[in-house]
PDB file of N, CA and C in Angstrom:
ATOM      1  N   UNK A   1     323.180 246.330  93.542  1.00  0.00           N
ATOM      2  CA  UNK A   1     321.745 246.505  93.620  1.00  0.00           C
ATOM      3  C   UNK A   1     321.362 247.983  93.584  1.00  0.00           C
ATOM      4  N   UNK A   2     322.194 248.849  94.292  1.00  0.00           N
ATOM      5  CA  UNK A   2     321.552 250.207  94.339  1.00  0.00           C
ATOM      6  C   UNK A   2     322.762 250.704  93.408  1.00  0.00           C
ATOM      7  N   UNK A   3     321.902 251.756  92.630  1.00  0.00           N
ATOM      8  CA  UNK A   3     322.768 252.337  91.331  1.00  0.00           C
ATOM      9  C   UNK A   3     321.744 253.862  91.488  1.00  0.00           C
ATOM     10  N   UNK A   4     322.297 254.933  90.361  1.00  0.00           N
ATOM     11  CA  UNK A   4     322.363 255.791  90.004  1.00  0.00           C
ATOM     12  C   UNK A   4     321.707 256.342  88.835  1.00  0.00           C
ATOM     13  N   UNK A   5     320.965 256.905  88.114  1.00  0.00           N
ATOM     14  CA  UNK A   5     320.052 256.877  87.136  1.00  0.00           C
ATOM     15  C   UNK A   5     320.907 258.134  86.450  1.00  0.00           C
ATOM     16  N   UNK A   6     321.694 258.995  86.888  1.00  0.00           N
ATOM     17  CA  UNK A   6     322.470 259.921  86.516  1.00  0.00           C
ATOM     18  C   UNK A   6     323.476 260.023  87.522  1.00  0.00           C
ATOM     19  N   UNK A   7     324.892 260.171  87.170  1.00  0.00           N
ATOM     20  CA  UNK A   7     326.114 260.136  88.175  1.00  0.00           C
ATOM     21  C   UNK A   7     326.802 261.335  87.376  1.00  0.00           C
ATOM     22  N   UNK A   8     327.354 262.092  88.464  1.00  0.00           N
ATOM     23  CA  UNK A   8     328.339 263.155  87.514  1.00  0.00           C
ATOM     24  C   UNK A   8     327.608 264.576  87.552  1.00  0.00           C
ATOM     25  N   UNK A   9     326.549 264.669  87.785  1.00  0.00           N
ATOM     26  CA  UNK A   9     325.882 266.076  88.024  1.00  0.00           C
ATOM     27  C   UNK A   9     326.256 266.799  88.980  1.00  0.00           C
ATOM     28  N   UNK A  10     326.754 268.381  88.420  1.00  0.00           N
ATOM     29  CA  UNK A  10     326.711 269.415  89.621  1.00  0.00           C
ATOM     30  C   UNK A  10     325.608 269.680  89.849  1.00  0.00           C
ATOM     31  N   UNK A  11     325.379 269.941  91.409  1.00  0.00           N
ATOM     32  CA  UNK A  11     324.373 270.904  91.844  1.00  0.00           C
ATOM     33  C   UNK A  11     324.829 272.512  92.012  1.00  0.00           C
ATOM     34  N   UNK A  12     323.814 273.358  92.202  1.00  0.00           N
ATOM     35  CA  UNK A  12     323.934 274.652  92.150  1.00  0.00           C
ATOM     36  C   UNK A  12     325.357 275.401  92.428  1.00  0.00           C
ATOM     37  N   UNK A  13     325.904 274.267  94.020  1.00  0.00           N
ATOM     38  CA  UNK A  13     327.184 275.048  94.438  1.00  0.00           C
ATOM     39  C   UNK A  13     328.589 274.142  94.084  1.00  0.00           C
ATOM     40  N   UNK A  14     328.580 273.017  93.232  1.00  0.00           N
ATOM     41  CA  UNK A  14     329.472 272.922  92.379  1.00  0.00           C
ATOM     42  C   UNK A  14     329.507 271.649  93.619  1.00  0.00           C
ATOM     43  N   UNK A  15     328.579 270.837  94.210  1.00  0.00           N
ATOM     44  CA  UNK A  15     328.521 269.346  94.501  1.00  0.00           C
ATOM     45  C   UNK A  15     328.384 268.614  93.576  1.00  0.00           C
ATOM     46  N   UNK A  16     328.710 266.792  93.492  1.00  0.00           N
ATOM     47  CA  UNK A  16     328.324 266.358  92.728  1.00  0.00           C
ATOM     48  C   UNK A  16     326.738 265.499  93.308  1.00  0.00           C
ATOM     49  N   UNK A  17     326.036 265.350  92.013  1.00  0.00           N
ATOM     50  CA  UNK A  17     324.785 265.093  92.382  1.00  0.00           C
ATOM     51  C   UNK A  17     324.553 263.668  91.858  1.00  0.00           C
ATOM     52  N   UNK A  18     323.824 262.581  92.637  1.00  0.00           N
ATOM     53  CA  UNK A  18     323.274 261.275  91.669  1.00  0.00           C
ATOM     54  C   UNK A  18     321.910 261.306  91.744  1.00  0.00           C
ATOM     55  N   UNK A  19     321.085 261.059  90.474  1.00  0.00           N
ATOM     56  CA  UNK A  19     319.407 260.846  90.446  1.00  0.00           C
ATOM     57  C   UNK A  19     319.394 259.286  90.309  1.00  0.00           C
ATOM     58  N   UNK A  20     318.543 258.912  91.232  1.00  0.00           N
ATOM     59  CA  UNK A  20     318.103 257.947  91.160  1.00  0.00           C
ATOM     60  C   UNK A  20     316.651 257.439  91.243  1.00  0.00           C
ATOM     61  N   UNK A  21     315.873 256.553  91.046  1.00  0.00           N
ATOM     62  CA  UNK A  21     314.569 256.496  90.898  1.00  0.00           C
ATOM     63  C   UNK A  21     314.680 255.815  92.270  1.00  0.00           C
ATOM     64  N   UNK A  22     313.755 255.373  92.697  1.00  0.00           N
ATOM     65  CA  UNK A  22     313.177 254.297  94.054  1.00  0.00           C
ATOM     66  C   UNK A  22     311.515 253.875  93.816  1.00  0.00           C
ATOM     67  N   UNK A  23     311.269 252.736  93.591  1.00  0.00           N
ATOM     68  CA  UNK A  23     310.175 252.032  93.353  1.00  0.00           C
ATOM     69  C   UNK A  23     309.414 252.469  95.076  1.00  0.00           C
ATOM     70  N   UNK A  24     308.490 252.180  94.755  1.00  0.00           N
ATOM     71  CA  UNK A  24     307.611 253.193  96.080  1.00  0.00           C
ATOM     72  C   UNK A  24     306.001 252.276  96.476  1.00  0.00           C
ATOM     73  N   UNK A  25     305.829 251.431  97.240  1.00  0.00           N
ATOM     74  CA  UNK A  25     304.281 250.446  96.960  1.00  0.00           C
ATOM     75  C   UNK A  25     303.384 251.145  98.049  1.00  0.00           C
ATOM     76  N   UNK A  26     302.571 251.208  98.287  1.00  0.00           N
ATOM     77  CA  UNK A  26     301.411 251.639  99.376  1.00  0.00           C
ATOM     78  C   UNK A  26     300.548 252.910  99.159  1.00  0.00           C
ATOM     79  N   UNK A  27     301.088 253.806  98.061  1.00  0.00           N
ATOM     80  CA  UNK A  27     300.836 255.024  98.091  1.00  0.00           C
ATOM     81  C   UNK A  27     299.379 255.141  97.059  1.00  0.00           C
ATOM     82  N   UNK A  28     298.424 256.210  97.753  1.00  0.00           N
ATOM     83  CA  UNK A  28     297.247 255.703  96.924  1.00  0.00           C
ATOM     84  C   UNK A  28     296.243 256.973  96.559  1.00  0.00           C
ATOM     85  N   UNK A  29     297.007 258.073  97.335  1.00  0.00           N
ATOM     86  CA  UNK A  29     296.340 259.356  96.841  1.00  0.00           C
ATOM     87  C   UNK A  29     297.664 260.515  97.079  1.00  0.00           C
ATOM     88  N   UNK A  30     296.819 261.461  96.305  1.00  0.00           N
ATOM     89  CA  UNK A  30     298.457 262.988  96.431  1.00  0.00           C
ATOM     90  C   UNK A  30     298.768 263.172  97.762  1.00  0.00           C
ATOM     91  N   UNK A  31     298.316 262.639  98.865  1.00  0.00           N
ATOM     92  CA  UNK A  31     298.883 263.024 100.089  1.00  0.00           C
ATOM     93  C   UNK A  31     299.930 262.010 100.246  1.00  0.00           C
ATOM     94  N   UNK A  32     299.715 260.889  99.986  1.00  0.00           N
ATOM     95  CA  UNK A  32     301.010 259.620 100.075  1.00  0.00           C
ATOM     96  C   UNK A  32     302.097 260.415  99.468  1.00  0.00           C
ATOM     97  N   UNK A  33     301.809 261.101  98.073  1.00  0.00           N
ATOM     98  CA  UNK A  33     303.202 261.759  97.155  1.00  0.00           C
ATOM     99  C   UNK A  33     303.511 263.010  98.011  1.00  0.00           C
ATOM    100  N   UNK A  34     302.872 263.859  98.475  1.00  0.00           N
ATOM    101  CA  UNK A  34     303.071 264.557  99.408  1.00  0.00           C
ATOM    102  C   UNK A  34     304.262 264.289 100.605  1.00  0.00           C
ATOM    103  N   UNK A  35     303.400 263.124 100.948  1.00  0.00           N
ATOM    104  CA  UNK A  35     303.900 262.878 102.441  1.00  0.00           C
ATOM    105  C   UNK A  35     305.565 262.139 102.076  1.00  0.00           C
ATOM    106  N   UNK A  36     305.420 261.434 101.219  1.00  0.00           N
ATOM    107  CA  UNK A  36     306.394 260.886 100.626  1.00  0.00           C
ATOM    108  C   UNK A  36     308.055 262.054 100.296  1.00  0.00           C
ATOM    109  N   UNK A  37     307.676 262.913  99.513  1.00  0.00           N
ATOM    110  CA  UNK A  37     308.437 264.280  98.985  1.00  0.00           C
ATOM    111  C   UNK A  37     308.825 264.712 100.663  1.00  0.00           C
ATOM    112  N   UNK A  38     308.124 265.339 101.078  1.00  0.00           N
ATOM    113  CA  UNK A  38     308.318 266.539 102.160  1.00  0.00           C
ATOM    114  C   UNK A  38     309.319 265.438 102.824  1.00  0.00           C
ATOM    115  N   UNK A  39     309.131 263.960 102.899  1.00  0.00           N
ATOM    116  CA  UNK A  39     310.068 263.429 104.428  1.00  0.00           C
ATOM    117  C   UNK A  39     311.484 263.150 103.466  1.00  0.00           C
ATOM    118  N   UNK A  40     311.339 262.858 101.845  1.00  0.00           N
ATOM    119  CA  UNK A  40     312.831 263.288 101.267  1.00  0.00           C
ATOM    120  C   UNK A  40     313.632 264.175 101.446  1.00  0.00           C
ATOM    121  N   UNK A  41     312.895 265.224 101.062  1.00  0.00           N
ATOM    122  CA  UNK A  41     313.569 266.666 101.121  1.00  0.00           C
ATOM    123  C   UNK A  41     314.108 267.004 102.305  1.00  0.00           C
ATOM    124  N   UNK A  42     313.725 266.355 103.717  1.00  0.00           N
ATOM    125  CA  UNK A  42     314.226 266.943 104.663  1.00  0.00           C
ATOM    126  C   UNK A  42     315.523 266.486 104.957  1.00  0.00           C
ATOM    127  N   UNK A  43     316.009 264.908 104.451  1.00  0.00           N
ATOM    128  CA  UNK A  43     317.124 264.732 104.636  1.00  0.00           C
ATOM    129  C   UNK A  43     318.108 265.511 104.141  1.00  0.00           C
ATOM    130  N   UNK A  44     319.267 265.444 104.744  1.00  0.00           N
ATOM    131  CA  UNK A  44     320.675 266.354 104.394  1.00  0.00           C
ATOM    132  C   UNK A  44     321.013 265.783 103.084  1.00  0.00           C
ATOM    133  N   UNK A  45     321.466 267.058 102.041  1.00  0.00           N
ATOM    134  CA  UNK A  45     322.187 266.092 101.134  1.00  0.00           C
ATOM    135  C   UNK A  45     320.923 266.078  99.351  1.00  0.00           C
ATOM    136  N   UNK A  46     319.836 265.639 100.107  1.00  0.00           N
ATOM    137  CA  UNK A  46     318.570 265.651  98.777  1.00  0.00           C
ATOM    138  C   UNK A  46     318.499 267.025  98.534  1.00  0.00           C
ATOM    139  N   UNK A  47     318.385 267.349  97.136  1.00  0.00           N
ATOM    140  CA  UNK A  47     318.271 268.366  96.250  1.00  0.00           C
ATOM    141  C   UNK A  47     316.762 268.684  95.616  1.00  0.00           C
ATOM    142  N   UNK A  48     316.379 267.278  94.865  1.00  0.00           N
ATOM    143  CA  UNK A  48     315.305 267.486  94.257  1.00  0.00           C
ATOM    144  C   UNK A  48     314.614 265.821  94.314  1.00  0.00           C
ATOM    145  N   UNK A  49     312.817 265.719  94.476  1.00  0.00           N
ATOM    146  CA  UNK A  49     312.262 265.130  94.778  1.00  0.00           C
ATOM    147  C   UNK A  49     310.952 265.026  93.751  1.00  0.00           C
ATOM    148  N   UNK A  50     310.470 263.833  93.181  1.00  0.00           N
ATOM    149  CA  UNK A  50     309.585 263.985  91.891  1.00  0.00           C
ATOM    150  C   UNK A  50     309.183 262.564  92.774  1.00  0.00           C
ATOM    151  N   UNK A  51     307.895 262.653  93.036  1.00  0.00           N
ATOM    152  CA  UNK A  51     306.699 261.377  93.296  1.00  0.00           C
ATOM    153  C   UNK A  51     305.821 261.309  92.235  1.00  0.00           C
ATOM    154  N   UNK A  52     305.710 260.072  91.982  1.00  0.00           N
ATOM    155  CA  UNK A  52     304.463 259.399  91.533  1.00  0.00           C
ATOM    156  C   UNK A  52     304.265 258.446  91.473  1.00  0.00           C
ATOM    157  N   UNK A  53     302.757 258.564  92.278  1.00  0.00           N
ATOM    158  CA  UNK A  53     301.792 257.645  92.910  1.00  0.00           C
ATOM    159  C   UNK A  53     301.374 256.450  91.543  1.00  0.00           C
ATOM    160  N   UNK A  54     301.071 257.213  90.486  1.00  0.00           N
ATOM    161  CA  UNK A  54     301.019 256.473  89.150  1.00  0.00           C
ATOM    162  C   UNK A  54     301.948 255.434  88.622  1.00  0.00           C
ATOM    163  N   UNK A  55     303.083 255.678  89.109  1.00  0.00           N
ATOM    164  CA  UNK A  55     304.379 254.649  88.570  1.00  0.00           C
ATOM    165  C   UNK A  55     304.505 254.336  89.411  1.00  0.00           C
ATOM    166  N   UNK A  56     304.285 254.478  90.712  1.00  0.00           N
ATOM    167  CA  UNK A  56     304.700 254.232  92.237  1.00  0.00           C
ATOM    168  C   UNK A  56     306.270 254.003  92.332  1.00  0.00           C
ATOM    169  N   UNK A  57     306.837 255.429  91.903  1.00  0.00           N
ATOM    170  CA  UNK A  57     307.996 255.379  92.076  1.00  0.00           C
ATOM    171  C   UNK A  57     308.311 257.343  92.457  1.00  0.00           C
ATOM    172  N   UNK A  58     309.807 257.207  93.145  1.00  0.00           N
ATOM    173  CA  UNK A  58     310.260 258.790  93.830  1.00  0.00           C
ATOM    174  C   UNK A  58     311.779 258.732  93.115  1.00  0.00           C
ATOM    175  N   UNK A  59     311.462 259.841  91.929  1.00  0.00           N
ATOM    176  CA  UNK A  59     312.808 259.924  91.790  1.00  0.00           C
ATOM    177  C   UNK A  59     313.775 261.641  92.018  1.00  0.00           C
ATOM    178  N   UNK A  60     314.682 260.850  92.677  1.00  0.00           N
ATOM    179  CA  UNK A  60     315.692 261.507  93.855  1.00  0.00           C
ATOM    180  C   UNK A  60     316.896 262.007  93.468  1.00  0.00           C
ATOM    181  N   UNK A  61     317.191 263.622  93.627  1.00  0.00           N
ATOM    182  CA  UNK A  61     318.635 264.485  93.458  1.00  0.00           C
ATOM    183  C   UNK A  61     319.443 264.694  94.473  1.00  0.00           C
ATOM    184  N   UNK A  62     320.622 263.570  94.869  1.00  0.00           N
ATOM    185  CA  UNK A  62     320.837 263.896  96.135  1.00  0.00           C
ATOM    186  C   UNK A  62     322.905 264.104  96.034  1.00  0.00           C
ATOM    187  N   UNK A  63     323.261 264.401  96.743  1.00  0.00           N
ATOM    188  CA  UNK A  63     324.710 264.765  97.394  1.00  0.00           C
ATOM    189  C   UNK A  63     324.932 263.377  97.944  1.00  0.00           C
ATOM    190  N   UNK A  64     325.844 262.441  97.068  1.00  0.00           N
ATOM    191  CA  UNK A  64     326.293 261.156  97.573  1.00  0.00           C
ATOM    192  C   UNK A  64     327.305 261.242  98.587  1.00  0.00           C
ATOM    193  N   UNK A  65     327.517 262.856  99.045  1.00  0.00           N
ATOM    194  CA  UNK A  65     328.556 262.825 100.352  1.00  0.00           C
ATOM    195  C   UNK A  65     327.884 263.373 101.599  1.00  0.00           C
ATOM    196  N   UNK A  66     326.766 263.299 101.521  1.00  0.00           N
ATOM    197  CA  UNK A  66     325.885 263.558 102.475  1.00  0.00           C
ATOM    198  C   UNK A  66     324.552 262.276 102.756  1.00  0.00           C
ATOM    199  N   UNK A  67     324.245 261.678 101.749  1.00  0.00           N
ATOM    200  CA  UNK A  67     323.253 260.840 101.913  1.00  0.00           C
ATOM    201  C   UNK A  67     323.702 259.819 101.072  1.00  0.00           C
ATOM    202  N   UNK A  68     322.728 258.467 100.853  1.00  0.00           N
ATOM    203  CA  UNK A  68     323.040 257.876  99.844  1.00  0.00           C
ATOM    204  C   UNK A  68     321.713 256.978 100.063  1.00  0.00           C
ATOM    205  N   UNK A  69     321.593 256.346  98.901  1.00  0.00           N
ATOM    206  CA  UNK A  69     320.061 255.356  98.329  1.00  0.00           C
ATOM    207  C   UNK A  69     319.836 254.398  99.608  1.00  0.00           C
ATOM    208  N   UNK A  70     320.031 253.422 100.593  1.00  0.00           N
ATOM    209  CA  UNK A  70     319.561 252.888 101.853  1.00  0.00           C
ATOM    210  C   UNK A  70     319.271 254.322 102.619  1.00  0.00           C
ATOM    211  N   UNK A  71     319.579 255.126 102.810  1.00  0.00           N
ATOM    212  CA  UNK A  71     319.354 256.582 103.625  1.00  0.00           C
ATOM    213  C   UNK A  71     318.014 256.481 103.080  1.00  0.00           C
ATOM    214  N   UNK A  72     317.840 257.019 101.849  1.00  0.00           N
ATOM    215  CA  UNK A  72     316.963 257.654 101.097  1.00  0.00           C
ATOM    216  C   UNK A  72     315.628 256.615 101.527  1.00  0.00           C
ATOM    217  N   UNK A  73     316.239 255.195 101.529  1.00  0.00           N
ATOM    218  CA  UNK A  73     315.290 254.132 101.576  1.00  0.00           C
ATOM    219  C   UNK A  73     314.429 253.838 103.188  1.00  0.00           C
ATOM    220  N   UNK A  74     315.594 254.218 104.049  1.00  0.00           N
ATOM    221  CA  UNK A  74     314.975 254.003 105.146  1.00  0.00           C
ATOM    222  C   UNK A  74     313.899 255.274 105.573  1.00  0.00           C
ATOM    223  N   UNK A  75     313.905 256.471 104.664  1.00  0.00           N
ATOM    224  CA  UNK A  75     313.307 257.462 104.966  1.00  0.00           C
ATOM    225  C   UNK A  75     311.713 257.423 104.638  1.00  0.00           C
ATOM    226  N   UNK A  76     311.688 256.211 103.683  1.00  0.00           N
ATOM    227  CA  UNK A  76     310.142 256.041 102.853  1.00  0.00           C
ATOM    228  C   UNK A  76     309.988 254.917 103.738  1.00  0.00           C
ATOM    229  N   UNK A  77     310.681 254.080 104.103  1.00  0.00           N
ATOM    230  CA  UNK A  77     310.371 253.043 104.872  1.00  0.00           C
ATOM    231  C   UNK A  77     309.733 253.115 106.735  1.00  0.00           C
ATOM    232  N   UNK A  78     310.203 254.669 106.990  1.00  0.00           N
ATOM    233  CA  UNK A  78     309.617 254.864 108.221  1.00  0.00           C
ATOM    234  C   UNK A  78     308.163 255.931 107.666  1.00  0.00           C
ATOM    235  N   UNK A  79     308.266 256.374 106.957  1.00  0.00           N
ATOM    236  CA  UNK A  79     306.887 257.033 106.440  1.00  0.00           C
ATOM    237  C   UNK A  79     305.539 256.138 105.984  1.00  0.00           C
ATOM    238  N   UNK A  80     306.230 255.114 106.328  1.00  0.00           N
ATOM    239  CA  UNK A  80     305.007 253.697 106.309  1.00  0.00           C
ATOM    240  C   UNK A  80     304.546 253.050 104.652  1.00  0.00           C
ATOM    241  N   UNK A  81     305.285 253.425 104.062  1.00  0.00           N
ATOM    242  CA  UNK A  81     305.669 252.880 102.594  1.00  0.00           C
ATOM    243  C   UNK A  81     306.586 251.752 102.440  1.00  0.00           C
ATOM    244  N   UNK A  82     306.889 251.161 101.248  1.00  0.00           N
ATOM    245  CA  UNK A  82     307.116 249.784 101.267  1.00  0.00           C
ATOM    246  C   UNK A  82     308.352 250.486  99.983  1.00  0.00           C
ATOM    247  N   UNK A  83     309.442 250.552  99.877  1.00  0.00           N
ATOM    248  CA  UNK A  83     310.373 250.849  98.782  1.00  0.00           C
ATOM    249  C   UNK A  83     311.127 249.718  98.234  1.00  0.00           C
ATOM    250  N   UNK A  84     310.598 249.999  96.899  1.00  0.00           N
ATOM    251  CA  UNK A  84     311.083 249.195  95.995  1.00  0.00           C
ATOM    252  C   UNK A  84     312.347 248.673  95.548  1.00  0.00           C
ATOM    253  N   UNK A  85     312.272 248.266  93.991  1.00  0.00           N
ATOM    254  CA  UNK A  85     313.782 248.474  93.192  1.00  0.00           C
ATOM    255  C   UNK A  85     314.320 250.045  92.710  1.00  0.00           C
ATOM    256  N   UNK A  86     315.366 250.026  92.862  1.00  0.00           N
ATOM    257  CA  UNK A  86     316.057 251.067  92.661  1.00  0.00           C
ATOM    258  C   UNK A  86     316.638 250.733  91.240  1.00  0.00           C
ATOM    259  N   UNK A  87     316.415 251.999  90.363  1.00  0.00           N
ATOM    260  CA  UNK A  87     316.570 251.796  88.707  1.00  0.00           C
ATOM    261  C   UNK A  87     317.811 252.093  88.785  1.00  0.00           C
ATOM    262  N   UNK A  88     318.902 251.038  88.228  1.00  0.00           N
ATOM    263  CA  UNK A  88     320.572 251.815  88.185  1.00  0.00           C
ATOM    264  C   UNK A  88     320.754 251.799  86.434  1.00  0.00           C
ATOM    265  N   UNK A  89     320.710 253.408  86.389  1.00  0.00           N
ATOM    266  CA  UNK A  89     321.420 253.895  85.164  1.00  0.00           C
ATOM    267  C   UNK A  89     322.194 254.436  85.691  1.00  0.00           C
ATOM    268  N   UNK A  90     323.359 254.734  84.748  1.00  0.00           N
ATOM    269  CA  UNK A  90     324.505 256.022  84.656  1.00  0.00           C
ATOM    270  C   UNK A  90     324.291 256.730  83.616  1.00  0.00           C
ATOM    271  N   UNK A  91     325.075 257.915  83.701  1.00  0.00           N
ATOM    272  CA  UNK A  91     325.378 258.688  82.164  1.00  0.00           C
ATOM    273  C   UNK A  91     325.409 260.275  81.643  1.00  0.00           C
ATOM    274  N   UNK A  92     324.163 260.567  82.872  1.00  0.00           N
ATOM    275  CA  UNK A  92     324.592 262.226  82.576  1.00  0.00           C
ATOM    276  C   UNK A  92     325.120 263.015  83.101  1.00  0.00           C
ATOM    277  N   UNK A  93     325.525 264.221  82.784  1.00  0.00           N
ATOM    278  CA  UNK A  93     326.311 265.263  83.252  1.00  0.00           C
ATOM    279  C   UNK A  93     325.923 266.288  83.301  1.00  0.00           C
ATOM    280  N   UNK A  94     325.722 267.310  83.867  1.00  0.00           N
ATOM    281  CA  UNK A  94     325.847 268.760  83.926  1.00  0.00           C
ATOM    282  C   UNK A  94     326.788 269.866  84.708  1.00  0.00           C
ATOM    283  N   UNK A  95     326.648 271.087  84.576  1.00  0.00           N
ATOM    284  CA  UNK A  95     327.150 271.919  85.141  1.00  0.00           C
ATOM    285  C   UNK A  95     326.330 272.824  86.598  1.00  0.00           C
ATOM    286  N   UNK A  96     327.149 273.410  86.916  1.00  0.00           N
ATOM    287  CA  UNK A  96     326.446 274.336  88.259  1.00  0.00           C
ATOM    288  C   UNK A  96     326.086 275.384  87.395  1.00  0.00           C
ATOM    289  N   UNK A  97     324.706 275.599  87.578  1.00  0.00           N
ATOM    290  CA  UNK A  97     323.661 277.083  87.036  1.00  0.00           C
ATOM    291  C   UNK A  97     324.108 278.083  87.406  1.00  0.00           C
TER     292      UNK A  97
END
């Protein structure tokens, strides 16, 4: 059920990184995407954080040895949001910048 939208990415210091999307329901103005982002980012492990309220979905750059997608999930789920399906792709790669 929970998958990876990109597997195989370094982050900056040569971690590996997975993006994944997370379906997102309740959110209804830029403060929901707001409020949504800031309580991602604080977990250990998340890199990078993209909301929208429009797709009602948060898609997530995180350190699968520090966090992982139920983490990620219970974090929108105490911010009083309702989280969705999680989109599982694989496939890309990069390097550390």
């Amino acid at each position: 059920m929970f998958g990876s939208l990109f597997s195989g990415r370094r982050g900056r210091w040569g971690h590996r990184l997975e993006t994944t999307r997370i379906g997102i329901k309740g959110m209804t103005c830029k403060r929901c995407e707001r409020t949504v982002k800031k309580a991602l980012l604080t977990k250990n492990g998340v890199r990078e954080v993209y909301v929208s309220r429009a797709n009602g979905v948060a898609t997530v750059s995180f350190d699968p040895d520090q966090t992982d997608i139920p983490q990620l999930t219970e974090v929108i789920l105490r911010k009083g949001y309702v989280p969705g399906p999680v989109e599982e792709k694989t496939g890309e790669t990069g390097s550390a910048g």
